[in-house]
C-alpha atoms as a PDB file:
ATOM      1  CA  UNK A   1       0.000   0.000   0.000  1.00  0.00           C
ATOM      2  CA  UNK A   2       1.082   3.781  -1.003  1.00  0.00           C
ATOM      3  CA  UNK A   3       2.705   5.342   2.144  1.00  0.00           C
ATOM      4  CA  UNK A   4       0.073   8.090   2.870  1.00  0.00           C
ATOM      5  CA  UNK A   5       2.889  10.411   4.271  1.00  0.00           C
ATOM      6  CA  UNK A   6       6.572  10.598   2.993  1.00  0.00           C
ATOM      7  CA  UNK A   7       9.275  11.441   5.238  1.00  0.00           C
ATOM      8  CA  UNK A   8      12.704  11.717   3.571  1.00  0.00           C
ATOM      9  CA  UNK A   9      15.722  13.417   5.158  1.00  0.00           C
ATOM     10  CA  UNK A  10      19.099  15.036   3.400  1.00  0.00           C
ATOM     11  CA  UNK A  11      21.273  16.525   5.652  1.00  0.00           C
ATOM     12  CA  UNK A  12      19.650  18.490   8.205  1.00  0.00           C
ATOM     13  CA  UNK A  13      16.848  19.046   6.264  1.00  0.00           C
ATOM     14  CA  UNK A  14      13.566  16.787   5.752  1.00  0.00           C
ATOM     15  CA  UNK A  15      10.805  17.231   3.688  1.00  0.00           C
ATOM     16  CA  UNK A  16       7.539  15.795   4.808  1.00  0.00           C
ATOM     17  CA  UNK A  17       5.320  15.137   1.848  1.00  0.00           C
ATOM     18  CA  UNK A  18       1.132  14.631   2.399  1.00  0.00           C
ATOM     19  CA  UNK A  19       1.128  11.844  -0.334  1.00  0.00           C
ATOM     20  CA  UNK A  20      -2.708  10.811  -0.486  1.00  0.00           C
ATOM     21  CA  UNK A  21      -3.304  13.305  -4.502  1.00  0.00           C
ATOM     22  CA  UNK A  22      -6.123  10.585  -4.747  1.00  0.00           C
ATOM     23  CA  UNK A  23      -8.114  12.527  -2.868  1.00  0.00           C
ATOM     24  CA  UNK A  24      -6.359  16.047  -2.615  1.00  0.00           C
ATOM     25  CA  UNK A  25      -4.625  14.883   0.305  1.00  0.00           C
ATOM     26  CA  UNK A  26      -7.344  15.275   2.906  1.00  0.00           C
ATOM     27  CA  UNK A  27      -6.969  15.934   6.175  1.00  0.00           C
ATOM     28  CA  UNK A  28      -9.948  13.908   7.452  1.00  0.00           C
ATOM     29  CA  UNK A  29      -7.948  10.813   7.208  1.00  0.00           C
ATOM     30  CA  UNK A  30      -7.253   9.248  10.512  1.00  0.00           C
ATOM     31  CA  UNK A  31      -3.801   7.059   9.274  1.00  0.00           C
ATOM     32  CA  UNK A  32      -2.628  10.593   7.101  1.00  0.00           C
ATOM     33  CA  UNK A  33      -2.963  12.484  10.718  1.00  0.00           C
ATOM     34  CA  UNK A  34      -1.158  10.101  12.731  1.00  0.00           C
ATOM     35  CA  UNK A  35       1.735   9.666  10.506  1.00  0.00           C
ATOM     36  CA  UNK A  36       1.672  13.704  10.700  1.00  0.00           C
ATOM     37  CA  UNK A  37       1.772  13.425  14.473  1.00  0.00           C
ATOM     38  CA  UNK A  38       4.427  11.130  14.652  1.00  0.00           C
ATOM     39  CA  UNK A  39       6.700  13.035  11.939  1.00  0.00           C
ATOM     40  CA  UNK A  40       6.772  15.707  14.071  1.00  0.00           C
ATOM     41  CA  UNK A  41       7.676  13.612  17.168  1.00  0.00           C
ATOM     42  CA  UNK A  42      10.323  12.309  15.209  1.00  0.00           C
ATOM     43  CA  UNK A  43      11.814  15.777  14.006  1.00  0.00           C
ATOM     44  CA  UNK A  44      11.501  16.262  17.767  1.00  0.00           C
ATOM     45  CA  UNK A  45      13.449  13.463  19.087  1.00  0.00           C
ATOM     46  CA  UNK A  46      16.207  13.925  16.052  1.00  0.00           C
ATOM     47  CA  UNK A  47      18.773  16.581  16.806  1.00  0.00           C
ATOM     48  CA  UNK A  48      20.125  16.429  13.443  1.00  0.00           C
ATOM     49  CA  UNK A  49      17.124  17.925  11.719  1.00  0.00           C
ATOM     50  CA  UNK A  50      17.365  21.659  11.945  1.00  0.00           C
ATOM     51  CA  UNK A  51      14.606  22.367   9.161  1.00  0.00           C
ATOM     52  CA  UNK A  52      11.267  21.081   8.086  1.00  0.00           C
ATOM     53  CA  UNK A  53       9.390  21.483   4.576  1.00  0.00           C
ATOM     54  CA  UNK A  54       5.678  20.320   4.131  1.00  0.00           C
ATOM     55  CA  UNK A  55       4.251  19.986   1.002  1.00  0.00           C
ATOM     56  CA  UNK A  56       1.508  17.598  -0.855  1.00  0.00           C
ATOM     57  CA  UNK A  57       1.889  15.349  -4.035  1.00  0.00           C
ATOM     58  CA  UNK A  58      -0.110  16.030  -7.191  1.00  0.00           C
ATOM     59  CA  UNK A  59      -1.657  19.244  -7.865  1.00  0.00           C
ATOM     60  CA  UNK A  60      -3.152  19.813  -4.527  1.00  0.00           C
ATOM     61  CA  UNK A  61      -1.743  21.191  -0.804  1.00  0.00           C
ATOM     62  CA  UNK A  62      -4.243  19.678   0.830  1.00  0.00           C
ATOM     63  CA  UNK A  63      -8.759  20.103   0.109  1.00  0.00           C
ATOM     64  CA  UNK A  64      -8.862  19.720   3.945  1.00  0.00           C
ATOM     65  CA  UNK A  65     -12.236  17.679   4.559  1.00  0.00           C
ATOM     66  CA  UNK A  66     -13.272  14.767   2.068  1.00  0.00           C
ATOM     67  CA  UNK A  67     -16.627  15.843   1.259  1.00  0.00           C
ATOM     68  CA  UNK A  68     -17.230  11.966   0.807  1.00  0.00           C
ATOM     69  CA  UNK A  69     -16.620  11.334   4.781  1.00  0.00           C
ATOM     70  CA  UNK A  70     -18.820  14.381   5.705  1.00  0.00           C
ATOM     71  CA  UNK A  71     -21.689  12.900   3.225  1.00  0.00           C
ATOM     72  CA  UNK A  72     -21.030   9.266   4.728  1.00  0.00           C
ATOM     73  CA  UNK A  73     -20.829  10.410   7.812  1.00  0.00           C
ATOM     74  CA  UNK A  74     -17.482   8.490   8.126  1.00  0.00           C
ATOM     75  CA  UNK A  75     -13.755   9.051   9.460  1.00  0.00           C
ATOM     76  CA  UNK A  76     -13.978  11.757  12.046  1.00  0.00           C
ATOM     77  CA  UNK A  77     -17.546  12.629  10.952  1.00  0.00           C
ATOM     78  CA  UNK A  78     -19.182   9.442  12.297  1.00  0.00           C
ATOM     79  CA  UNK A  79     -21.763   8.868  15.156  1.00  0.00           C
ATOM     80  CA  UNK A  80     -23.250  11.133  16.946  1.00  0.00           C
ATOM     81  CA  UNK A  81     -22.318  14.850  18.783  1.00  0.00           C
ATOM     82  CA  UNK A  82     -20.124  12.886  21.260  1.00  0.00           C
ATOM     83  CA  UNK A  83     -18.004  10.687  18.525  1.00  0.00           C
ATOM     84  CA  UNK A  84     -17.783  13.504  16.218  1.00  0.00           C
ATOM     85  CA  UNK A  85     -16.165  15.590  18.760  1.00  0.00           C
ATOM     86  CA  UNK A  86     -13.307  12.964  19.325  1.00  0.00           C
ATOM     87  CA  UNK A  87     -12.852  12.674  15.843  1.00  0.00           C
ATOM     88  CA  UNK A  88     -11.851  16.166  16.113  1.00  0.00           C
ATOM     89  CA  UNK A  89      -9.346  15.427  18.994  1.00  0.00           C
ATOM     90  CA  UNK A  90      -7.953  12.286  18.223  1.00  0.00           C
ATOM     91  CA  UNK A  91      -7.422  13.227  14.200  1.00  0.00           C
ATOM     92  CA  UNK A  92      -7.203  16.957  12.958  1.00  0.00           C
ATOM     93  CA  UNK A  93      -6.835  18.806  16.727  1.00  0.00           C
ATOM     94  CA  UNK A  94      -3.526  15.699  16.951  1.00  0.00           C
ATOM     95  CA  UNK A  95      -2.158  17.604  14.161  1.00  0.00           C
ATOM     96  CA  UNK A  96      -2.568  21.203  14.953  1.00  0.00           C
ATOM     97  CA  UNK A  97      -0.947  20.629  18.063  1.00  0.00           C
ATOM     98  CA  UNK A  98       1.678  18.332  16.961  1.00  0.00           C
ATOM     99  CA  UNK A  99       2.648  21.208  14.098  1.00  0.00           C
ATOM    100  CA  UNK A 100       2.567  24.001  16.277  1.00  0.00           C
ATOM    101  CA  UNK A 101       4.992  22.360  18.319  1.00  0.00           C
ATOM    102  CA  UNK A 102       7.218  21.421  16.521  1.00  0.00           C
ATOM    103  CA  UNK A 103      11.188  22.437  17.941  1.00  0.00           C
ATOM    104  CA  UNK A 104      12.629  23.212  14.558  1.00  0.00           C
ATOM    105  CA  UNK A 105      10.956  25.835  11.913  1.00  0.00           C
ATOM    106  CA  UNK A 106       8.959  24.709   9.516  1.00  0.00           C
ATOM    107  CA  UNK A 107       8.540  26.073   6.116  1.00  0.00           C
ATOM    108  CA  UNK A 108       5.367  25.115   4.018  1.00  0.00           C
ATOM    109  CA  UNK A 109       5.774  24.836   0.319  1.00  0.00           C
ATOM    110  CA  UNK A 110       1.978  25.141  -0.947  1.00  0.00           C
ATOM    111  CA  UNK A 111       2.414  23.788  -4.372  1.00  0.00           C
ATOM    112  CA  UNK A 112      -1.782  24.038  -5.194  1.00  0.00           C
ATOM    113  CA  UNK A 113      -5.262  24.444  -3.167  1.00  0.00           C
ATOM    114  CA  UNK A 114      -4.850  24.488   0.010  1.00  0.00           C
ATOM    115  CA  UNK A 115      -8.881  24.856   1.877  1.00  0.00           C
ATOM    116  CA  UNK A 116      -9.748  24.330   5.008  1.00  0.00           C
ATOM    117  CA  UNK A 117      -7.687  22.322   7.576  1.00  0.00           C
ATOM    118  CA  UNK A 118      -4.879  22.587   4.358  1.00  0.00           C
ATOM    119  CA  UNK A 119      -4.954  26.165   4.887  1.00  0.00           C
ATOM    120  CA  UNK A 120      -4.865  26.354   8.740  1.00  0.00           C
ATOM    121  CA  UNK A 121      -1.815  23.407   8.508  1.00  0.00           C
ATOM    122  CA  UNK A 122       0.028  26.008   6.382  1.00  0.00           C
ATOM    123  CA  UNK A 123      -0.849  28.314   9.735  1.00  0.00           C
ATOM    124  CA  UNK A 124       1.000  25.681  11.537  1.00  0.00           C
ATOM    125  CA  UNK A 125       4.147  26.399  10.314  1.00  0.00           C
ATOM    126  CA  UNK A 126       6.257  29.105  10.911  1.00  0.00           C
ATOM    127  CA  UNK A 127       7.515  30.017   6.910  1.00  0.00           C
ATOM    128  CA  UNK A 128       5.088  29.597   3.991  1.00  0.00           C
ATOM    129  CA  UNK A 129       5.774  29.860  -0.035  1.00  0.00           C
ATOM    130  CA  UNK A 130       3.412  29.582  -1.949  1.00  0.00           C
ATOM    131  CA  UNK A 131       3.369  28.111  -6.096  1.00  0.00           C
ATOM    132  CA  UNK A 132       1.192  30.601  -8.528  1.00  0.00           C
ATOM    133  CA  UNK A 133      -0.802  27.654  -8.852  1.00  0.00           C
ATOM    134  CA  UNK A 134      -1.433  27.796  -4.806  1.00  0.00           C
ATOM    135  CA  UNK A 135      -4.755  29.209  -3.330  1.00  0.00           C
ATOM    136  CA  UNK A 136      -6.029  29.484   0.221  1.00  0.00           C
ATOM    137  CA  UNK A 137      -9.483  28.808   1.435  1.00  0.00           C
ATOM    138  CA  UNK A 138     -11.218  29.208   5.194  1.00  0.00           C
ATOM    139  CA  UNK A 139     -14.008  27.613   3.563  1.00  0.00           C
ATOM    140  CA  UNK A 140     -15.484  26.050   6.433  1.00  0.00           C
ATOM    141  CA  UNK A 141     -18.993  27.943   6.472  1.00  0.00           C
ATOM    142  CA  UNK A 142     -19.711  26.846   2.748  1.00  0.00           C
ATOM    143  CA  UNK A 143     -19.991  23.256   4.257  1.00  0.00           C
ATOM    144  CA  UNK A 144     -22.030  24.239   6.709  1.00  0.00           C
ATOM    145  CA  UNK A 145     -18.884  23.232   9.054  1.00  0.00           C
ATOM    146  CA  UNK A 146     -16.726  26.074  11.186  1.00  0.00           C
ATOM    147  CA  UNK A 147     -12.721  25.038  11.583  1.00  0.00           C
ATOM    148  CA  UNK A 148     -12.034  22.557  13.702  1.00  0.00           C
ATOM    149  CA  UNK A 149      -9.003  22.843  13.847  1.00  0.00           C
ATOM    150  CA  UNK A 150      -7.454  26.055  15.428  1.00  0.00           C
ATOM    151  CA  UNK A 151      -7.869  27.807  12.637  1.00  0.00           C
ATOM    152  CA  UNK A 152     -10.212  30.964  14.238  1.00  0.00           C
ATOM    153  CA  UNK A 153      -6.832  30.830  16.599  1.00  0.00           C
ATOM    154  CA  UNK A 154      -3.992  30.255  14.153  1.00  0.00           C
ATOM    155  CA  UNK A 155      -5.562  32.635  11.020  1.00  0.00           C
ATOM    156  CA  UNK A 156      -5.541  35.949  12.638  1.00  0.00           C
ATOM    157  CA  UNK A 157      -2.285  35.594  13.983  1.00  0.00           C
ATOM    158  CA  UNK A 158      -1.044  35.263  10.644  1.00  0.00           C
ATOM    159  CA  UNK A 159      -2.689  37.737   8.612  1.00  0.00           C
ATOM    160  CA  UNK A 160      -4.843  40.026  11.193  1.00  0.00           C
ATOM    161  CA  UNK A 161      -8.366  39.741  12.573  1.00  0.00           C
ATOM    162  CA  UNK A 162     -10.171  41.866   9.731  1.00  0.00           C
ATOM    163  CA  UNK A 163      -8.698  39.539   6.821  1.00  0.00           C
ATOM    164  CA  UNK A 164      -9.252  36.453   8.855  1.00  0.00           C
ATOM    165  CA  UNK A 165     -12.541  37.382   9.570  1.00  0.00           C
ATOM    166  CA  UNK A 166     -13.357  37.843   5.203  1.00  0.00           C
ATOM    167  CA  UNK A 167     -11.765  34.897   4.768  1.00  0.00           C
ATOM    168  CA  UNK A 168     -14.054  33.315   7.094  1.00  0.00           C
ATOM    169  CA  UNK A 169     -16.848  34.639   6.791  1.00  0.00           C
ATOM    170  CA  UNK A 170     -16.893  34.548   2.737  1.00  0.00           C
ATOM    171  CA  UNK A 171     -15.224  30.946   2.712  1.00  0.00           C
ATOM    172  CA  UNK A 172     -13.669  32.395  -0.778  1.00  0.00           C
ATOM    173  CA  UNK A 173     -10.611  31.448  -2.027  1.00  0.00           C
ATOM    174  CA  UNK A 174      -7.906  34.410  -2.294  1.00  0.00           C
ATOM    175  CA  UNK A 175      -4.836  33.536  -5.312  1.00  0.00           C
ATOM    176  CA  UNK A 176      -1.024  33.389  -4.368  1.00  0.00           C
ATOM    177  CA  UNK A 177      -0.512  36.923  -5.012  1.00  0.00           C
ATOM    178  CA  UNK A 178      -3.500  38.376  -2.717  1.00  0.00           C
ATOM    179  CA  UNK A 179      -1.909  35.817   0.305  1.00  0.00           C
ATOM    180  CA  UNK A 180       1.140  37.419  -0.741  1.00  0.00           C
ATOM    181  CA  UNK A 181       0.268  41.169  -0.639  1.00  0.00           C
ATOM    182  CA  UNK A 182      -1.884  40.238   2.738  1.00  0.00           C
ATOM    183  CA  UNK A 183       1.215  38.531   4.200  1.00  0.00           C
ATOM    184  CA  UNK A 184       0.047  34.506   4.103  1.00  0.00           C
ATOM    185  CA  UNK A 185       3.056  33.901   2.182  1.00  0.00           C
ATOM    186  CA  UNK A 186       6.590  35.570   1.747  1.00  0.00           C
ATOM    187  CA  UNK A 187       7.289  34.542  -1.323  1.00  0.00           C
ATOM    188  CA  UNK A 188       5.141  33.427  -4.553  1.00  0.00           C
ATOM    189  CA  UNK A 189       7.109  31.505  -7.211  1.00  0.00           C
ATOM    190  CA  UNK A 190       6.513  29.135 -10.374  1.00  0.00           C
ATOM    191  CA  UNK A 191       5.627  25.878  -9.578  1.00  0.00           C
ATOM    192  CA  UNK A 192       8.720  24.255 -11.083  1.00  0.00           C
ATOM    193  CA  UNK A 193      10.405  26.492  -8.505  1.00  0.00           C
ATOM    194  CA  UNK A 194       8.851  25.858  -5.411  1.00  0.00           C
ATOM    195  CA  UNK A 195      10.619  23.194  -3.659  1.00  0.00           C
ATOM    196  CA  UNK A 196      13.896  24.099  -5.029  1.00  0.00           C
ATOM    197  CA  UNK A 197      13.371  27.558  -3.315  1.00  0.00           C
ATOM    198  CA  UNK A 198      12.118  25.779   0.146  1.00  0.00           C
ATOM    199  CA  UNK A 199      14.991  23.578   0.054  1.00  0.00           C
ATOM    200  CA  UNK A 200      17.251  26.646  -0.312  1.00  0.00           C
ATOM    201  CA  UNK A 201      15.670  28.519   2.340  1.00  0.00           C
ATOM    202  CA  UNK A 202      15.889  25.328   4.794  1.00  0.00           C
ATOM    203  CA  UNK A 203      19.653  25.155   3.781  1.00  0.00           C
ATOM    204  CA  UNK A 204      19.973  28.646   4.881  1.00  0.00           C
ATOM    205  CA  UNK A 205      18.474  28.325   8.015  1.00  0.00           C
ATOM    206  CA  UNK A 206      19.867  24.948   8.569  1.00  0.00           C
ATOM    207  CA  UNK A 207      23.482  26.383   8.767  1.00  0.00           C
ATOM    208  CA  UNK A 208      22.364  28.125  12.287  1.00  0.00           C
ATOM    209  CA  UNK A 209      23.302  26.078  15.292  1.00  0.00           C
ATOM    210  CA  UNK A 210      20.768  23.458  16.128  1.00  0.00           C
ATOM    211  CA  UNK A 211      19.266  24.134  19.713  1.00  0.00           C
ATOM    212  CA  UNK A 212      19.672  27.783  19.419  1.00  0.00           C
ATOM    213  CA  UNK A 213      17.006  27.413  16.026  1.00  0.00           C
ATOM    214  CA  UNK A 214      15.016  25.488  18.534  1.00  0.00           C
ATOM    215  CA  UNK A 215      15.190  27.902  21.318  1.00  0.00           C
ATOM    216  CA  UNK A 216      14.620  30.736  19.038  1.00  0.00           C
ATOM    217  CA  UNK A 217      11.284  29.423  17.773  1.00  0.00           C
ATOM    218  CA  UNK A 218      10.148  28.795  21.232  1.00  0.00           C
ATOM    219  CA  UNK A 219      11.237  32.116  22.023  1.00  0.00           C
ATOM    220  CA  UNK A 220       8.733  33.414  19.382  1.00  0.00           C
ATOM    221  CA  UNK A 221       6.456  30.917  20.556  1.00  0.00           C
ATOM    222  CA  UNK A 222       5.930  32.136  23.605  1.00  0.00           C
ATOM    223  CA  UNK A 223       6.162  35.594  22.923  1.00  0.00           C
ATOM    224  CA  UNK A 224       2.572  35.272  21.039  1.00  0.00           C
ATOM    225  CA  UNK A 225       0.580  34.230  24.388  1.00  0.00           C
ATOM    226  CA  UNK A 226       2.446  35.871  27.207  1.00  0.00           C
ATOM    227  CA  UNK A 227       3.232  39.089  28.402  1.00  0.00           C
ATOM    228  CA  UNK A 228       6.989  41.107  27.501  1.00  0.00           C
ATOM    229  CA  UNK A 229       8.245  40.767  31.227  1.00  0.00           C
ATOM    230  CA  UNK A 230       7.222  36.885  30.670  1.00  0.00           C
ATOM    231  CA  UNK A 231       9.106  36.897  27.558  1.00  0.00           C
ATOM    232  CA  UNK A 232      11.905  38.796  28.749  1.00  0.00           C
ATOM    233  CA  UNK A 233      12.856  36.087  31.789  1.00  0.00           C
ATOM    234  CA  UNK A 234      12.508  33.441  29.603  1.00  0.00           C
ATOM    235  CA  UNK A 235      14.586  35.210  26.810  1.00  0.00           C
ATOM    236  CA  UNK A 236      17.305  36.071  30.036  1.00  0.00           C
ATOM    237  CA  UNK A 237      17.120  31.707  30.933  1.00  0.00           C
ATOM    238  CA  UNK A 238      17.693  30.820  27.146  1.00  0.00           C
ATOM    239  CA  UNK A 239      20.540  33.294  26.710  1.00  0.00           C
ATOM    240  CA  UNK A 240      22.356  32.285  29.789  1.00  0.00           C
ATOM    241  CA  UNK A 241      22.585  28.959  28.637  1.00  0.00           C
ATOM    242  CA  UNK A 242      23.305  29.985  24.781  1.00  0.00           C
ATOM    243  CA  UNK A 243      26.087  31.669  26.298  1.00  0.00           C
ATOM    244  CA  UNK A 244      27.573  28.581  27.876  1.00  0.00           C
ATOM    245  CA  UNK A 245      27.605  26.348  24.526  1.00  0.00           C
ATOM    246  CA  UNK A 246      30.175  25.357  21.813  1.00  0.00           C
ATOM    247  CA  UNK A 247      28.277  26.346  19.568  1.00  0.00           C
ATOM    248  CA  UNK A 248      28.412  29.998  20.226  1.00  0.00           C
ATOM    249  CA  UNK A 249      31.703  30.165  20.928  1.00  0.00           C
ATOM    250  CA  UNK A 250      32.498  28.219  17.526  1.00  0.00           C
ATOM    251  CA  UNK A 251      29.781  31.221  16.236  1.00  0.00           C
ATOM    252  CA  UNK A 252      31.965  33.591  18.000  1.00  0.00           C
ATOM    253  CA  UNK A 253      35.120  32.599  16.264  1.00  0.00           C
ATOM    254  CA  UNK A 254      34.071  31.751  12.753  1.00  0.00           C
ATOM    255  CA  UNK A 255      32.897  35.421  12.536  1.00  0.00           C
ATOM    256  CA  UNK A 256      35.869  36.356  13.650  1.00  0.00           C
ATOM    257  CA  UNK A 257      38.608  34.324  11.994  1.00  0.00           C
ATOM    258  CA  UNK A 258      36.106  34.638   8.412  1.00  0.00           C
ATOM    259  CA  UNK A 259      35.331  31.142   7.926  1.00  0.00           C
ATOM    260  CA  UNK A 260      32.435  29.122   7.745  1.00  0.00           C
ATOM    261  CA  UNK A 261      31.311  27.688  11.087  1.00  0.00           C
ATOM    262  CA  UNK A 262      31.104  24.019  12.420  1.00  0.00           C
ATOM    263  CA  UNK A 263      28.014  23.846  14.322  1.00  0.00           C
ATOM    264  CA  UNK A 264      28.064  20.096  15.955  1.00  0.00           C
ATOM    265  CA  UNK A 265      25.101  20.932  18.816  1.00  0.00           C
ATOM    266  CA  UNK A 266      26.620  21.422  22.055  1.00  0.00           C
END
């Protein structure tokens, strides 16, 4: 059987890739979420990785819900108020939270449509760059659904309430260039392009030393739920330790000495 996620790793980098184009790569597939959860527990528990891409086979990011399972009333949409709710938490909620904490940055490369859940997953990740062919969707109302999976949380942050709330409220689709100009996206490129312009991003950030990557995104993590003077005492704990690693004194000297640093983790 076709591995309904692929994880595949070069260097420091891996690229997670939602490989179900059969049916848009849905969301609302309980083996597709659990292989997501436990790629991200894996990029967790592997110091080597120091960069993440996620992006979907065939023409598609990811339609979110399979219309099929919501007609059917199958997957997480099965039995009553009760069982639908822990569809929600044991499948698509698994995700979010999996995604959102995940240690090292993660870039999404939307190659196509990416509705629903597939546009609140490219919420999830910190970077996202989109293909021309890529188009976003909080289409939730037009099923007669709202998100269900932290996207009324995760949206706004990304592109303010008053756009969130359009894209909500109209469930219309907006093209690469609009999630561009909005600030969905950083960067809009051809599709041929796309993961050859992840992968050089995730090289780039990939040449950083490991845990301080880490601790920097948690940094930023934090700093979106928690007051400065929070922020600040958690900043002053992170730096002290920064401050007592090889890796910043190999930063330190690199600079220094004009040379191109070894970064081994410690």
């Amino acid at each position: 059987m076709t591995e309904k996620l692929l994880y595949d790793q070069d260097g420091h980098v891996v690229t997670i890739t939602f490989n179900m184009p059969e049916t848009r790569n849905a969301l609302t597939d309980m083996d597709l979420c659990a292989a997501i959860v436990d790629a991200m527990h894996r990029i967790n528990n592997d110091a080597s990785v120091r960069c993440a891409i996620v992006t979907g086979a065939g023409k598609a990011f990811s339609s979110g819900g399979n219309l099929k399972h919501m007609q059917e009333k199958t997957s997480i949409f099965g039995g009553d108020a009760i069982d639908a709710k822990d569809g929600y938490r044991n499948g698509i909620q698994r995700v979010a939270k999996a995604m959102w904490e995940c240690e090292v940055p993660l870039i999404a490369a939307v190659n196509g449509p990416s509705y629903g859940a597939g546009c609140d997953t490219t919420c999830m990740c910190d970077i996202r760059i989109a293909s021309t062919r890529a188009t976003f969707a909080e289409n939730f109302v037009r099923v007669g659904l709202i998100s269900g999976d932290g996207g009324a949380w995760l949206l706004p942050r990304q592109i303010g309430l008053s756009r969130a709330a359009e894209m909500t409220f109209t469930a219309e689709p907006v093209d690469a260039e609009t999630a561009l100009s909005w600030g969905l996206v950083s960067k809009v490129v051809e599709p041929d392009e796309l993961l050859n312009e992840a992968r050089d991003l995730a090289s780039r950030i990939a040449k950083n030393p490991p845990r301080h990557l880490r601790m920097a995104k948690r940094l930023m993590r934090e700093g979106l739920n928690n007051r400065l003077d929070t922020v600040l005492e958690l900043a002053a704990a992170y730096q002290g330790a920064c401050h007592q690693t090889r890796d910043h004194e190999e930063a330190v000297a690199s600079l220094l000495e004009k040379r191109d640093a070894e970064f081994t983790g410690r």
